[in-house]
C-alpha atoms as a PDB file:
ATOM      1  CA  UNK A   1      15.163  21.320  40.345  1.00  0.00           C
ATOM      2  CA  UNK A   2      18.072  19.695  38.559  1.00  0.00           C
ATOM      3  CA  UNK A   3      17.944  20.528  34.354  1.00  0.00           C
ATOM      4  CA  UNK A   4      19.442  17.374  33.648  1.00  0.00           C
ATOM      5  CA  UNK A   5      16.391  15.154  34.250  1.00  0.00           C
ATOM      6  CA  UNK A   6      13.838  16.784  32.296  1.00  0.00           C
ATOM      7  CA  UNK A   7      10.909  15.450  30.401  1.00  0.00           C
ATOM      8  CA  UNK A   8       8.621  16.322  28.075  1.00  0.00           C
ATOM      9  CA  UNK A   9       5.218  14.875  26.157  1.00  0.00           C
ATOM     10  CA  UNK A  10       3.257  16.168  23.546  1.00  0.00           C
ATOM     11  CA  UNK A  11      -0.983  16.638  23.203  1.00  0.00           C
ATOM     12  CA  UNK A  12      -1.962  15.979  20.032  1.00  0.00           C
ATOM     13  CA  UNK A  13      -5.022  17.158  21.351  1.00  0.00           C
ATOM     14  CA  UNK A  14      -4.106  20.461  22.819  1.00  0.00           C
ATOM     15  CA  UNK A  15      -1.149  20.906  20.578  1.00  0.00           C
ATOM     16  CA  UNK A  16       0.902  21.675  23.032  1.00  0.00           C
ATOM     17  CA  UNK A  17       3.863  20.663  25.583  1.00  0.00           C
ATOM     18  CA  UNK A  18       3.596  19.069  28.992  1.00  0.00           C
ATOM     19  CA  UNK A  19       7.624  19.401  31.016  1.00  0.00           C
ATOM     20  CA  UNK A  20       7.924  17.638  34.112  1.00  0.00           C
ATOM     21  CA  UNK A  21      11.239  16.701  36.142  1.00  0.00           C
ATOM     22  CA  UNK A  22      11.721  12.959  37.607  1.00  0.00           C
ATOM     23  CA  UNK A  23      13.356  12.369  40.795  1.00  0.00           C
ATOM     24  CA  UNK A  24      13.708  15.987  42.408  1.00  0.00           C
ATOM     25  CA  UNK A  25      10.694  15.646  44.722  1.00  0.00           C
ATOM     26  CA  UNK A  26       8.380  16.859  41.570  1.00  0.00           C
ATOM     27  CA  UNK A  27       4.828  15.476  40.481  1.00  0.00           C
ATOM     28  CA  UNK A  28       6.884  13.457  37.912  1.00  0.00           C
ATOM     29  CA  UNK A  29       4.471  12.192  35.326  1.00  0.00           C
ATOM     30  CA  UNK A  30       1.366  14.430  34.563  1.00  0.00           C
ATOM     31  CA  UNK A  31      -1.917  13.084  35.050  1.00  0.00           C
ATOM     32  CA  UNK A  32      -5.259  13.665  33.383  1.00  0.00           C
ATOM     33  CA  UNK A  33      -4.293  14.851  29.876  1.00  0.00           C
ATOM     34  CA  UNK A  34      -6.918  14.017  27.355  1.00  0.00           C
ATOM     35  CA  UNK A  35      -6.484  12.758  24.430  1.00  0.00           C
ATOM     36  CA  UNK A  36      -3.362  11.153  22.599  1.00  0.00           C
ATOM     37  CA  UNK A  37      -0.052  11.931  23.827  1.00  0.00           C
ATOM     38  CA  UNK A  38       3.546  10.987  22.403  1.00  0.00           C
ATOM     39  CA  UNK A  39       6.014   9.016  23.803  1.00  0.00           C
ATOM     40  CA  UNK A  40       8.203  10.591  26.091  1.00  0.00           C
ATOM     41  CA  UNK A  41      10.756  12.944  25.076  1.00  0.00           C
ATOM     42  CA  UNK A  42      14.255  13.874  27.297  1.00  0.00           C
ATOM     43  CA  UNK A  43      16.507  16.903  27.860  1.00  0.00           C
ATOM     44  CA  UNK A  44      19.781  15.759  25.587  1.00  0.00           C
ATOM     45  CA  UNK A  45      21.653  17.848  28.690  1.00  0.00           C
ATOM     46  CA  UNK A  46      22.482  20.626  25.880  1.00  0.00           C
ATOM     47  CA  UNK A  47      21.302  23.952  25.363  1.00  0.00           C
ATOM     48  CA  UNK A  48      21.145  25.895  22.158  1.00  0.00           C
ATOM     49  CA  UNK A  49      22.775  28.973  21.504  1.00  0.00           C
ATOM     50  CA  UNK A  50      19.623  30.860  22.820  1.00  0.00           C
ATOM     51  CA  UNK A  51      19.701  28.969  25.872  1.00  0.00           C
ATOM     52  CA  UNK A  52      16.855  26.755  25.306  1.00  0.00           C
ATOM     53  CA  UNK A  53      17.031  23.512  26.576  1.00  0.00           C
ATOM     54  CA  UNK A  54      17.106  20.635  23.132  1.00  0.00           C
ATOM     55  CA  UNK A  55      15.198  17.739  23.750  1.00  0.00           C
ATOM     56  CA  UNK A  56      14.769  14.399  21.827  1.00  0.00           C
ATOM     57  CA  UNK A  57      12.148  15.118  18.774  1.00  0.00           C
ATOM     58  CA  UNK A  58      13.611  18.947  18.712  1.00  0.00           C
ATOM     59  CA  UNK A  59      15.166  20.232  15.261  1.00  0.00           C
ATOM     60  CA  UNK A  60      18.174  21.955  15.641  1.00  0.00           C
ATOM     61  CA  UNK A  61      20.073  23.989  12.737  1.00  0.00           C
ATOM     62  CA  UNK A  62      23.934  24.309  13.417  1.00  0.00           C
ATOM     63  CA  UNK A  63      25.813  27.498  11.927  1.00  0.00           C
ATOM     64  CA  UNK A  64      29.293  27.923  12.045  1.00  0.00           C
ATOM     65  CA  UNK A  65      30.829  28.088   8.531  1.00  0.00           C
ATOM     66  CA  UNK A  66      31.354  24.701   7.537  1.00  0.00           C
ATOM     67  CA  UNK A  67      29.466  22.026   5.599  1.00  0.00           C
ATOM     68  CA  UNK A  68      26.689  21.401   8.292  1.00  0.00           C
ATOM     69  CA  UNK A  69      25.102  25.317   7.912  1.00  0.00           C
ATOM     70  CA  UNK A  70      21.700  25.207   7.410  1.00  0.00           C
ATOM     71  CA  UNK A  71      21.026  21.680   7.550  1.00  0.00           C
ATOM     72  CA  UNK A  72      18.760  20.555  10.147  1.00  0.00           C
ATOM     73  CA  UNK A  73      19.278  17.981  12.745  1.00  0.00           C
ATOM     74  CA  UNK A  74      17.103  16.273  14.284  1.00  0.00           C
ATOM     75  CA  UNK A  75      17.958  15.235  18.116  1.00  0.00           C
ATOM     76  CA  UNK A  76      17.785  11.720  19.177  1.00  0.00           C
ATOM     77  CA  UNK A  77      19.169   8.890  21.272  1.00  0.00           C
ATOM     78  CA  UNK A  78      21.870   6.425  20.062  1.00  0.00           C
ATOM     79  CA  UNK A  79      22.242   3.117  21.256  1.00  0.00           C
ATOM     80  CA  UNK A  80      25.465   2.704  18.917  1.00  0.00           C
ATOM     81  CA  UNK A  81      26.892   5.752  20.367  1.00  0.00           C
ATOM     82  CA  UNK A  82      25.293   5.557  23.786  1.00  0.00           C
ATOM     83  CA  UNK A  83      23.905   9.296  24.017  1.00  0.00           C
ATOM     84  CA  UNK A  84      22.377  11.941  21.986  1.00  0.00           C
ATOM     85  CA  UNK A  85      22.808  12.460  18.245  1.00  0.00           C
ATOM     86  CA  UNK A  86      21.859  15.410  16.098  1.00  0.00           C
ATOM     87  CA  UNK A  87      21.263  13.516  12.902  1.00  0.00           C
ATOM     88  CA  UNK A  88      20.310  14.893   9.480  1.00  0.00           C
ATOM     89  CA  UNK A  89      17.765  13.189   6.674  1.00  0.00           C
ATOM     90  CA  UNK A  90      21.034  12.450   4.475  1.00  0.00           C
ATOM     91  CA  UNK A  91      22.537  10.273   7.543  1.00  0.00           C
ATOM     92  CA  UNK A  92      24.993  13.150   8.430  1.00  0.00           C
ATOM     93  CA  UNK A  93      25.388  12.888  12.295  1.00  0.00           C
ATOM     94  CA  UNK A  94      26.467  15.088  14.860  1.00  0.00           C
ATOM     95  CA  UNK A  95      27.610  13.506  17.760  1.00  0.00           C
ATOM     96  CA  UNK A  96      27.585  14.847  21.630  1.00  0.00           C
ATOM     97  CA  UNK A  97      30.971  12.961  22.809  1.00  0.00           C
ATOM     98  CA  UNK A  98      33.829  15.223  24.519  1.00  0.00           C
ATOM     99  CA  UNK A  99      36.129  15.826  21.431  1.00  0.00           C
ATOM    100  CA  UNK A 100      32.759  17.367  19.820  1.00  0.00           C
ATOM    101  CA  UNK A 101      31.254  19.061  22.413  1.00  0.00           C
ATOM    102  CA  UNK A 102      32.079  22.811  21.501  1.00  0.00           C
ATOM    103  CA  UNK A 103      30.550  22.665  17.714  1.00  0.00           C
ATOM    104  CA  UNK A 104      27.004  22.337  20.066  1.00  0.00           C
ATOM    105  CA  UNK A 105      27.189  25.535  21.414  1.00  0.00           C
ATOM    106  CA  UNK A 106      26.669  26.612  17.556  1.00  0.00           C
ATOM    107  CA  UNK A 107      23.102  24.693  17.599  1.00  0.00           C
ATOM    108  CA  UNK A 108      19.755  26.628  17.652  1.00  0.00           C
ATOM    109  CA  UNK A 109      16.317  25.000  17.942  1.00  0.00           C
ATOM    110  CA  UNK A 110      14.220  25.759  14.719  1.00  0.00           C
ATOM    111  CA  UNK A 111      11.215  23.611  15.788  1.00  0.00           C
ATOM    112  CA  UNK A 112      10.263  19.710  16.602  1.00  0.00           C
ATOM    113  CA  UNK A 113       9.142  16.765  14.974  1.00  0.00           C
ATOM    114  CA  UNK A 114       5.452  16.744  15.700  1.00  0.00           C
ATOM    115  CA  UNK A 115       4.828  20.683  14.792  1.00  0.00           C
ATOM    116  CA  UNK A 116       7.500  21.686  11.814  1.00  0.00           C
ATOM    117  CA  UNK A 117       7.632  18.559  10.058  1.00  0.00           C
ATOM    118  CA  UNK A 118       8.272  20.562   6.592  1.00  0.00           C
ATOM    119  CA  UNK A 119      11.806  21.205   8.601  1.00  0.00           C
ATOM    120  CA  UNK A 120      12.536  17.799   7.903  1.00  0.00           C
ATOM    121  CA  UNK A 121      12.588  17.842   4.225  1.00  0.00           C
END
């Protein structure tokens, strides 16, 4: 199963995760869940430090002695910048183009937007 397409939705109901894979001969889509479910999330194609996979809606922290440690990012798509951003409440962005990739393997996933929300203050 290839990484790179990954999915995820959340259950507000069950308070939990749902990861499914498009494409790859999966089930695609799950069926069935109860209750209300949030939009659909994707694999940015990066992994934290830890090896987790980041997703859209995830809230990474990046810590490598410079101005961004200990701020948290929250991981989302661009339409300016055509990809994945790691953007902060201030407007600081990190940006997952070439030139920038190795600052990412500094990120680590502190929580997501619909269960940590005090991350975001």
């Amino acid at each position: 199963m290839s990484d790179r397409f990954k999915f995820r939705i959340y259950s507000f109901l069950e308070k939990s995760f749902y990861f499914f894979s498009i494409g790859d001969g999966e089930d695609g889509y799950p069926q069935g869940l109860a209750g209300g479910v949030s939009e659909i999330q994707q694999y940015t194609g990066l992994n934290d430090k830890n090896g987790n996979l980041i997703f859209e809606g995830d809230i990474v922290q990046y810590n490598q002695n410079s101005s961004y440690d200990n701020m948290n990012f929250i991981a989302k798509w661009s339409d300016d910048k055509l990809g994945f951003i790691f953007q902060s409440n201030s407007g600081e962005q990190l940006i997952n183009q070439t030139p920038y990739l190795n600052r990412f393997k500094h990120l680590e996933v502190v929580g997501n937007t619909f269960e940590n929300k005090e991350l975001l203050s």
